[in-house]
PDB file of N, CA and C in Angstrom:
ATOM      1  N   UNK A   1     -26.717 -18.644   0.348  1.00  0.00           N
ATOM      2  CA  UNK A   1     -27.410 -17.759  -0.558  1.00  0.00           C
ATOM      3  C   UNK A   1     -28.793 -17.378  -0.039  1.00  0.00           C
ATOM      4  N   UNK A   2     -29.562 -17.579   0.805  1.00  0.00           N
ATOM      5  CA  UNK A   2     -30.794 -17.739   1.262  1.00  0.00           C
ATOM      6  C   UNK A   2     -30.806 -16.592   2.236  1.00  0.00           C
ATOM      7  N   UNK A   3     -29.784 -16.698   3.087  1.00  0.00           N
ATOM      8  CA  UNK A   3     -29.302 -14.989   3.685  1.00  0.00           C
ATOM      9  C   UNK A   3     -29.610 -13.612   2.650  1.00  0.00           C
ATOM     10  N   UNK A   4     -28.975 -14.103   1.462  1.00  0.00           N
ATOM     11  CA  UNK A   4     -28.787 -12.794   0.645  1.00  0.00           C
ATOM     12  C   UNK A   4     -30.112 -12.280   0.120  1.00  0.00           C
ATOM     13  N   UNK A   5     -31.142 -13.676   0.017  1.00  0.00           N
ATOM     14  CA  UNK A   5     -32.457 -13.606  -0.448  1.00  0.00           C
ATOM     15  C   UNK A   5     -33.592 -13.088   0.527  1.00  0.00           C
ATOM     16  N   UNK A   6     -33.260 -13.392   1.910  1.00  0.00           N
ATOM     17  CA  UNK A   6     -34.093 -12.464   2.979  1.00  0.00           C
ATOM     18  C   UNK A   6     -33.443 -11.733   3.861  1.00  0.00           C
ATOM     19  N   UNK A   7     -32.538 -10.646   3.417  1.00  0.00           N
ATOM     20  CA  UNK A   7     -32.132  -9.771   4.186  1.00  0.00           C
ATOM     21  C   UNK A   7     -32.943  -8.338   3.452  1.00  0.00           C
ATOM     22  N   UNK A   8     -32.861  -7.952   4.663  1.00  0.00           N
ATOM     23  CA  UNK A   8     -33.470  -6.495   4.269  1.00  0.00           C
ATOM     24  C   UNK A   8     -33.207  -5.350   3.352  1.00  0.00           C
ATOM     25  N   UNK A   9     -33.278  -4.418   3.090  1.00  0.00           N
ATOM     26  CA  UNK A   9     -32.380  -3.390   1.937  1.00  0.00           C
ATOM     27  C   UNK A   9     -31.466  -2.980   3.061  1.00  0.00           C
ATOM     28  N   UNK A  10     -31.514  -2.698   4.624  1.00  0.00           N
ATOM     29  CA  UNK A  10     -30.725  -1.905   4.988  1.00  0.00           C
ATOM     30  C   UNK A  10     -29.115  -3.358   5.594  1.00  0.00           C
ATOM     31  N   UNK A  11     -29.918  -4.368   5.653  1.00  0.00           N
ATOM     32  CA  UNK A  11     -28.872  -5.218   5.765  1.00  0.00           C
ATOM     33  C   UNK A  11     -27.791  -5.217   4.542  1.00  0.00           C
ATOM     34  N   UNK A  12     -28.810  -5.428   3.413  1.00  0.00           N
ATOM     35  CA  UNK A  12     -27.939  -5.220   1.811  1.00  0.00           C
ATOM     36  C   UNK A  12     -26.747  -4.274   1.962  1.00  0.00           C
ATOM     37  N   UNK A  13     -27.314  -2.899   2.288  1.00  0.00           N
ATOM     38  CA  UNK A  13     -26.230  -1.590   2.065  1.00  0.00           C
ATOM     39  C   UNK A  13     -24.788  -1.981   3.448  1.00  0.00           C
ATOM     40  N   UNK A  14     -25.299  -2.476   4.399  1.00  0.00           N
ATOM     41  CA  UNK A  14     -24.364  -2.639   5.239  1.00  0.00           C
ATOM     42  C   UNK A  14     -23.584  -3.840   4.627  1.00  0.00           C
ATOM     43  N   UNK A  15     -24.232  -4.759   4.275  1.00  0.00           N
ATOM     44  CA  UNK A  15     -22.907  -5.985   3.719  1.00  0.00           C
ATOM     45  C   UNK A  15     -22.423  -5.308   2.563  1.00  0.00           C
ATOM     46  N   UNK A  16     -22.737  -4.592   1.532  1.00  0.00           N
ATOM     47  CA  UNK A  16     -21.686  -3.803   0.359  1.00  0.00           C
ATOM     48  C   UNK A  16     -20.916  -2.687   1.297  1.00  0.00           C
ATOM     49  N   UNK A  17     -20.904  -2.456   1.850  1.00  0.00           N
ATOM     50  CA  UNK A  17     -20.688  -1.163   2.905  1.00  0.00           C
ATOM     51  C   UNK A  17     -19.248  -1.730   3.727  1.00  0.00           C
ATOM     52  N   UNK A  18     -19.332  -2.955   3.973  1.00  0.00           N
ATOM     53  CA  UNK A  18     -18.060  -3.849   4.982  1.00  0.00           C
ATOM     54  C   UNK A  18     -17.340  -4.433   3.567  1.00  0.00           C
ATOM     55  N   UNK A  19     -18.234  -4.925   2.422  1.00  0.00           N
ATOM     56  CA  UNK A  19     -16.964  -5.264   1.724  1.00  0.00           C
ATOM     57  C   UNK A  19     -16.098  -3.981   0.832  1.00  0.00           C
ATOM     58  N   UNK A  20     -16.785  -3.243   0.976  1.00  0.00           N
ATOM     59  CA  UNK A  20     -15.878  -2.196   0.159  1.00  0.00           C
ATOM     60  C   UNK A  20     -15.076  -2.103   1.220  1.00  0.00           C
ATOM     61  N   UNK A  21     -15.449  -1.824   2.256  1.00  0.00           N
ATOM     62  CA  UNK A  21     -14.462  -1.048   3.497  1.00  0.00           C
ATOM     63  C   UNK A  21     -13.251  -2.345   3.144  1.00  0.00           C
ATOM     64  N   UNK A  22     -13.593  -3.769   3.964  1.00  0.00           N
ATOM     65  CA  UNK A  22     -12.648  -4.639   3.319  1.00  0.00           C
ATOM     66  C   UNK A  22     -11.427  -4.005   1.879  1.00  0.00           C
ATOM     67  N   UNK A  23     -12.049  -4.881   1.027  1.00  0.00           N
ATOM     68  CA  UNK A  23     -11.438  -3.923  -0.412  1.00  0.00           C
ATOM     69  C   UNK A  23     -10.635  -3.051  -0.400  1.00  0.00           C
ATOM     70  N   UNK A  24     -10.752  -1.932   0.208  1.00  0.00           N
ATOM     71  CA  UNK A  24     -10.330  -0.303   0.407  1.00  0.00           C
ATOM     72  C   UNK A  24      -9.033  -0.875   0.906  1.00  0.00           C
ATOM     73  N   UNK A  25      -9.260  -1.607   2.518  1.00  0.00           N
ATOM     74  CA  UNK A  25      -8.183  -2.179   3.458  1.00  0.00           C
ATOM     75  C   UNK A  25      -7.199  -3.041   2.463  1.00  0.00           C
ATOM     76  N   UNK A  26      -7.493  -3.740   1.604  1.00  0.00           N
ATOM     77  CA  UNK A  26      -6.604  -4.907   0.921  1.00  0.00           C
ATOM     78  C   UNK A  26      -5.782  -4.155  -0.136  1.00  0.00           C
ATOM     79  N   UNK A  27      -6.493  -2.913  -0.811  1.00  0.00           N
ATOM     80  CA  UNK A  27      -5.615  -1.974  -1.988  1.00  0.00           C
ATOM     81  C   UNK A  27      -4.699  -1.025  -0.682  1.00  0.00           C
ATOM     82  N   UNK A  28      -4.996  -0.803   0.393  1.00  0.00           N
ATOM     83  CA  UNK A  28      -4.056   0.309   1.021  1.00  0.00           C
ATOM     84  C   UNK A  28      -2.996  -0.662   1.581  1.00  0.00           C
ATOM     85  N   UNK A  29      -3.284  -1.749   1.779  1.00  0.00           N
ATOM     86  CA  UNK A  29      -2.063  -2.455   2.313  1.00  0.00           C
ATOM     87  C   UNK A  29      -1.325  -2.964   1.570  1.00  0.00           C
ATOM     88  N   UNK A  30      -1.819  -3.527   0.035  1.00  0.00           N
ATOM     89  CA  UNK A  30      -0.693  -3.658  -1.347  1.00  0.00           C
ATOM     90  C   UNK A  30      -0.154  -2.098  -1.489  1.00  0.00           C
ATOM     91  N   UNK A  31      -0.642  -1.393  -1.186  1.00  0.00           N
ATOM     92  CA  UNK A  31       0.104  -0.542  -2.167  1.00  0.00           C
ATOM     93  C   UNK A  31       1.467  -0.023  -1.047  1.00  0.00           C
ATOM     94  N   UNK A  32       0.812  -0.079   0.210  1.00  0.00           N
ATOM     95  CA  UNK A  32       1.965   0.208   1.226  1.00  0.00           C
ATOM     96  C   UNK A  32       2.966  -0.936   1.468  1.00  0.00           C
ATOM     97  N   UNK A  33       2.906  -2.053   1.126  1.00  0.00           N
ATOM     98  CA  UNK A  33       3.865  -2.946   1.084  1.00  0.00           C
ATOM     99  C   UNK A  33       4.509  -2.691  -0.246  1.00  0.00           C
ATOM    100  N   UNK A  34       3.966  -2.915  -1.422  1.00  0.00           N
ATOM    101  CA  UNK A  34       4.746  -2.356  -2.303  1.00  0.00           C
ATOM    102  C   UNK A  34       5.642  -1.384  -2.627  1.00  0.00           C
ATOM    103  N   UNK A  35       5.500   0.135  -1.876  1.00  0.00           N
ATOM    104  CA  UNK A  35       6.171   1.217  -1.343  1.00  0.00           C
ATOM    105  C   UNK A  35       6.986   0.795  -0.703  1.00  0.00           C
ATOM    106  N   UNK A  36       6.799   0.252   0.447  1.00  0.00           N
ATOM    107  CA  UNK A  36       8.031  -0.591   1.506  1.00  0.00           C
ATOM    108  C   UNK A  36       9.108  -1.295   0.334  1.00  0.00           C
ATOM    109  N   UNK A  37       8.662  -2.006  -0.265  1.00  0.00           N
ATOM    110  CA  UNK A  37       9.643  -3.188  -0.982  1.00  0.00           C
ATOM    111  C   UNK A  37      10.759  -1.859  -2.387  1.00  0.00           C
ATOM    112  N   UNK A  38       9.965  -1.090  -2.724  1.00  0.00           N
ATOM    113  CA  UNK A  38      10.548  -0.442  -3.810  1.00  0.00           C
ATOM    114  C   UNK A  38      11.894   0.600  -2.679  1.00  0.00           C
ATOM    115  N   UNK A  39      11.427   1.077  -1.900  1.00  0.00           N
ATOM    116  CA  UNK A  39      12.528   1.893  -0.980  1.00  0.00           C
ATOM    117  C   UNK A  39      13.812   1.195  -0.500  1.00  0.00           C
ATOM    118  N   UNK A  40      12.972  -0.287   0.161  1.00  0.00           N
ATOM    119  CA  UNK A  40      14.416  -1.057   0.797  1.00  0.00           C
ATOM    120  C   UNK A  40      14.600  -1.171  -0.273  1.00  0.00           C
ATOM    121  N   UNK A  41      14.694  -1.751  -1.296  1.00  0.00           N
ATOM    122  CA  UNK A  41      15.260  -2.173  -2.550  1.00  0.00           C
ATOM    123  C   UNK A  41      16.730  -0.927  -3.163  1.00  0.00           C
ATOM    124  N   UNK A  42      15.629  -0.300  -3.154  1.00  0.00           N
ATOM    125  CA  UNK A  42      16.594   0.826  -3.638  1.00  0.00           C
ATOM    126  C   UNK A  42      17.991   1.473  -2.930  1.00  0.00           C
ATOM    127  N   UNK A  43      17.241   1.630  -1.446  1.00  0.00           N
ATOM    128  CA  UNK A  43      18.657   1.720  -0.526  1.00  0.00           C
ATOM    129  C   UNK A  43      19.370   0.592  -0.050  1.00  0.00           C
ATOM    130  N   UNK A  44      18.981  -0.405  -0.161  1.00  0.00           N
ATOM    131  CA  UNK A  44      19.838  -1.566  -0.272  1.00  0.00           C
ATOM    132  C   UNK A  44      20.918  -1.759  -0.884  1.00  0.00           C
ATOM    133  N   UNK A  45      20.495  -0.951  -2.656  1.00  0.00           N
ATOM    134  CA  UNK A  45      20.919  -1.140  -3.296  1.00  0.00           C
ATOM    135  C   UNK A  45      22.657  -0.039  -3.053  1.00  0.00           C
ATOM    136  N   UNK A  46      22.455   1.093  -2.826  1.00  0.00           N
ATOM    137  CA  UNK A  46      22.725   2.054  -2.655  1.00  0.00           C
ATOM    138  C   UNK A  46      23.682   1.442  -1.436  1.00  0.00           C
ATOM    139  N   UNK A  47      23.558   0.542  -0.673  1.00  0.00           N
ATOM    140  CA  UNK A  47      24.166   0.629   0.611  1.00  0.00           C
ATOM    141  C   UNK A  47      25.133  -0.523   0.473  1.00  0.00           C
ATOM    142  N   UNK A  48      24.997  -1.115  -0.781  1.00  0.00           N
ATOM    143  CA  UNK A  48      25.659  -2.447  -1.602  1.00  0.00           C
ATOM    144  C   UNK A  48      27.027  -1.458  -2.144  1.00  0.00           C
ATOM    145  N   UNK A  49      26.740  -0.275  -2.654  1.00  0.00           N
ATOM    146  CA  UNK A  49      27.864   0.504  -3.433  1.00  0.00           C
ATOM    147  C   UNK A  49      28.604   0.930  -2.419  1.00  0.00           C
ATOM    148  N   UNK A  50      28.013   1.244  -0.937  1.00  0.00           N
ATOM    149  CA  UNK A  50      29.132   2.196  -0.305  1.00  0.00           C
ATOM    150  C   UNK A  50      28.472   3.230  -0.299  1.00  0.00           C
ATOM    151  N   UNK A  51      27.208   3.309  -0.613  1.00  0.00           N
ATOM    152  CA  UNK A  51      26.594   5.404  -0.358  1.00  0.00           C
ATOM    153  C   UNK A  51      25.524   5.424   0.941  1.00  0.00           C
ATOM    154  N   UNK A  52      25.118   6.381   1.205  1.00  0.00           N
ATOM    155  CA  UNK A  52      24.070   6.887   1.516  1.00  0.00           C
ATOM    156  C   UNK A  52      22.408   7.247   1.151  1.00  0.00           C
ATOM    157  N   UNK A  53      21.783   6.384   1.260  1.00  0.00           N
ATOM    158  CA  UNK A  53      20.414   7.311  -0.006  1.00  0.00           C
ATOM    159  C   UNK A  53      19.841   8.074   0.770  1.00  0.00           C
ATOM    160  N   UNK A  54      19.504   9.224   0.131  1.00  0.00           N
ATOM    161  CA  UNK A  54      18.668  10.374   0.474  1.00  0.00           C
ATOM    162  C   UNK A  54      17.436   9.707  -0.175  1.00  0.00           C
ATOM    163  N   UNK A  55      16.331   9.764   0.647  1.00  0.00           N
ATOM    164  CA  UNK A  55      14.767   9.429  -0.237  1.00  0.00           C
ATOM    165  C   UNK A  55      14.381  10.331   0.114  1.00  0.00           C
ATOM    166  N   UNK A  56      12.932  10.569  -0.636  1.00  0.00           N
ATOM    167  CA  UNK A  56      11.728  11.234  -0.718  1.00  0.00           C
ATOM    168  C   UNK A  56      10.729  11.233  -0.810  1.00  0.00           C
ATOM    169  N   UNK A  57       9.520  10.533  -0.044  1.00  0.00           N
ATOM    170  CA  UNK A  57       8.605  10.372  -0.663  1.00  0.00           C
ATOM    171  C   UNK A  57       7.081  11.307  -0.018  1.00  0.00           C
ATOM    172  N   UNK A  58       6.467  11.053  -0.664  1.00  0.00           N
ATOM    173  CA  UNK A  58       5.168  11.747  -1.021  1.00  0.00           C
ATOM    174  C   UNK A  58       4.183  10.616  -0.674  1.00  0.00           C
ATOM    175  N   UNK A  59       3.070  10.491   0.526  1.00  0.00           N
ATOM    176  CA  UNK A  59       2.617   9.273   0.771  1.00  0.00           C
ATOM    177  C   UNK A  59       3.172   8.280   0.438  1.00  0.00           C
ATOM    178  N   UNK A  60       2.838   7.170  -0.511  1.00  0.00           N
ATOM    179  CA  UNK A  60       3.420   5.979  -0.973  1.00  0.00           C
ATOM    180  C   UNK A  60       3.975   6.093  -2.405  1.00  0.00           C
ATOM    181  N   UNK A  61       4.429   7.399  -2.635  1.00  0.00           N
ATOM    182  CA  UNK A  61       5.031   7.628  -4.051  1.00  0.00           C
ATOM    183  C   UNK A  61       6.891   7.898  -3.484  1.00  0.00           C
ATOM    184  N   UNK A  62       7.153   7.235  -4.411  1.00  0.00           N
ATOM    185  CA  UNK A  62       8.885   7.885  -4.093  1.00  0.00           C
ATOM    186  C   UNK A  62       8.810   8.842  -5.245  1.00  0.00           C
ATOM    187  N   UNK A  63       9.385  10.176  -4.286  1.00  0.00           N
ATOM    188  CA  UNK A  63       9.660  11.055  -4.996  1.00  0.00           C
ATOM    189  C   UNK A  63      11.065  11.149  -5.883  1.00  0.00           C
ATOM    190  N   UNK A  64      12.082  11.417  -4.889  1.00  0.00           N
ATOM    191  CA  UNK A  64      13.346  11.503  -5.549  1.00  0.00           C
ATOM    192  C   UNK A  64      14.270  10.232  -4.708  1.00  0.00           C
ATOM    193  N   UNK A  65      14.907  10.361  -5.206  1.00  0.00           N
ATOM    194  CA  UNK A  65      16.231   8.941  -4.888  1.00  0.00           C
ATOM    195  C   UNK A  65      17.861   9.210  -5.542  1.00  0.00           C
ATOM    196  N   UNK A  66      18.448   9.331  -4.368  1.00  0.00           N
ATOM    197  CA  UNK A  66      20.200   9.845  -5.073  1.00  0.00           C
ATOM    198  C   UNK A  66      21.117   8.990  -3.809  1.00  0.00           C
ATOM    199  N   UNK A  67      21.596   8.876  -4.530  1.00  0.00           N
ATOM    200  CA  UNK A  67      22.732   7.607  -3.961  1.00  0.00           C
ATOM    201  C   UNK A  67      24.209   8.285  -3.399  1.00  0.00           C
ATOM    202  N   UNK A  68      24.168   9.319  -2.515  1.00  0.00           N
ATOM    203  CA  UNK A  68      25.397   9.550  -1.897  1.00  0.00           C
ATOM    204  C   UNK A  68      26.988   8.925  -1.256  1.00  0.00           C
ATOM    205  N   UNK A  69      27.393   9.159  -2.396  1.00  0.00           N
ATOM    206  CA  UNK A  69      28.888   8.319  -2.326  1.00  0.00           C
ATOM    207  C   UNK A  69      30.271   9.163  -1.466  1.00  0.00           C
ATOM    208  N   UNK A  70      30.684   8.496  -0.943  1.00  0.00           N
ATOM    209  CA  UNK A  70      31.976   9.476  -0.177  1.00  0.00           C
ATOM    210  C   UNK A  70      33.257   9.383  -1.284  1.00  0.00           C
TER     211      UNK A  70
END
């Protein structure tokens, strides 16, 4: 704590500055693993029946999802 008490203002802005950046890094990588897990899931699922899935997505949003059966 004694760091935090004699660092400078411009040291201050740089340590909030690395933990946001941090932060930023830890929400983009949940949310892209989470994307990952919802897709295999889904065509997994899809590939359990015997189909094909067509996906779609939009950055880390699934757009559409249809399960092509022969």
């Amino acid at each position: 704590m004694a760091f935090l008490r004699n660092c400078t203002p411009v040291q201050g802005i740089l340590l909030i500055a690395v933990f946001a950046i941090v932060i930023a890094f830890i929400l983009l990588a949940t949310q892209s693993y989470f994307s990952y897990v919802e897709v295999t899931e889904a065509a997994n699922g899809c590939f359990d029946q015997g189909g094909f899935p067509v996906i779609e997505k939009s950055g880390f949003q699934l757009i559409s999802f249809q399960c092509n059966r022969d």
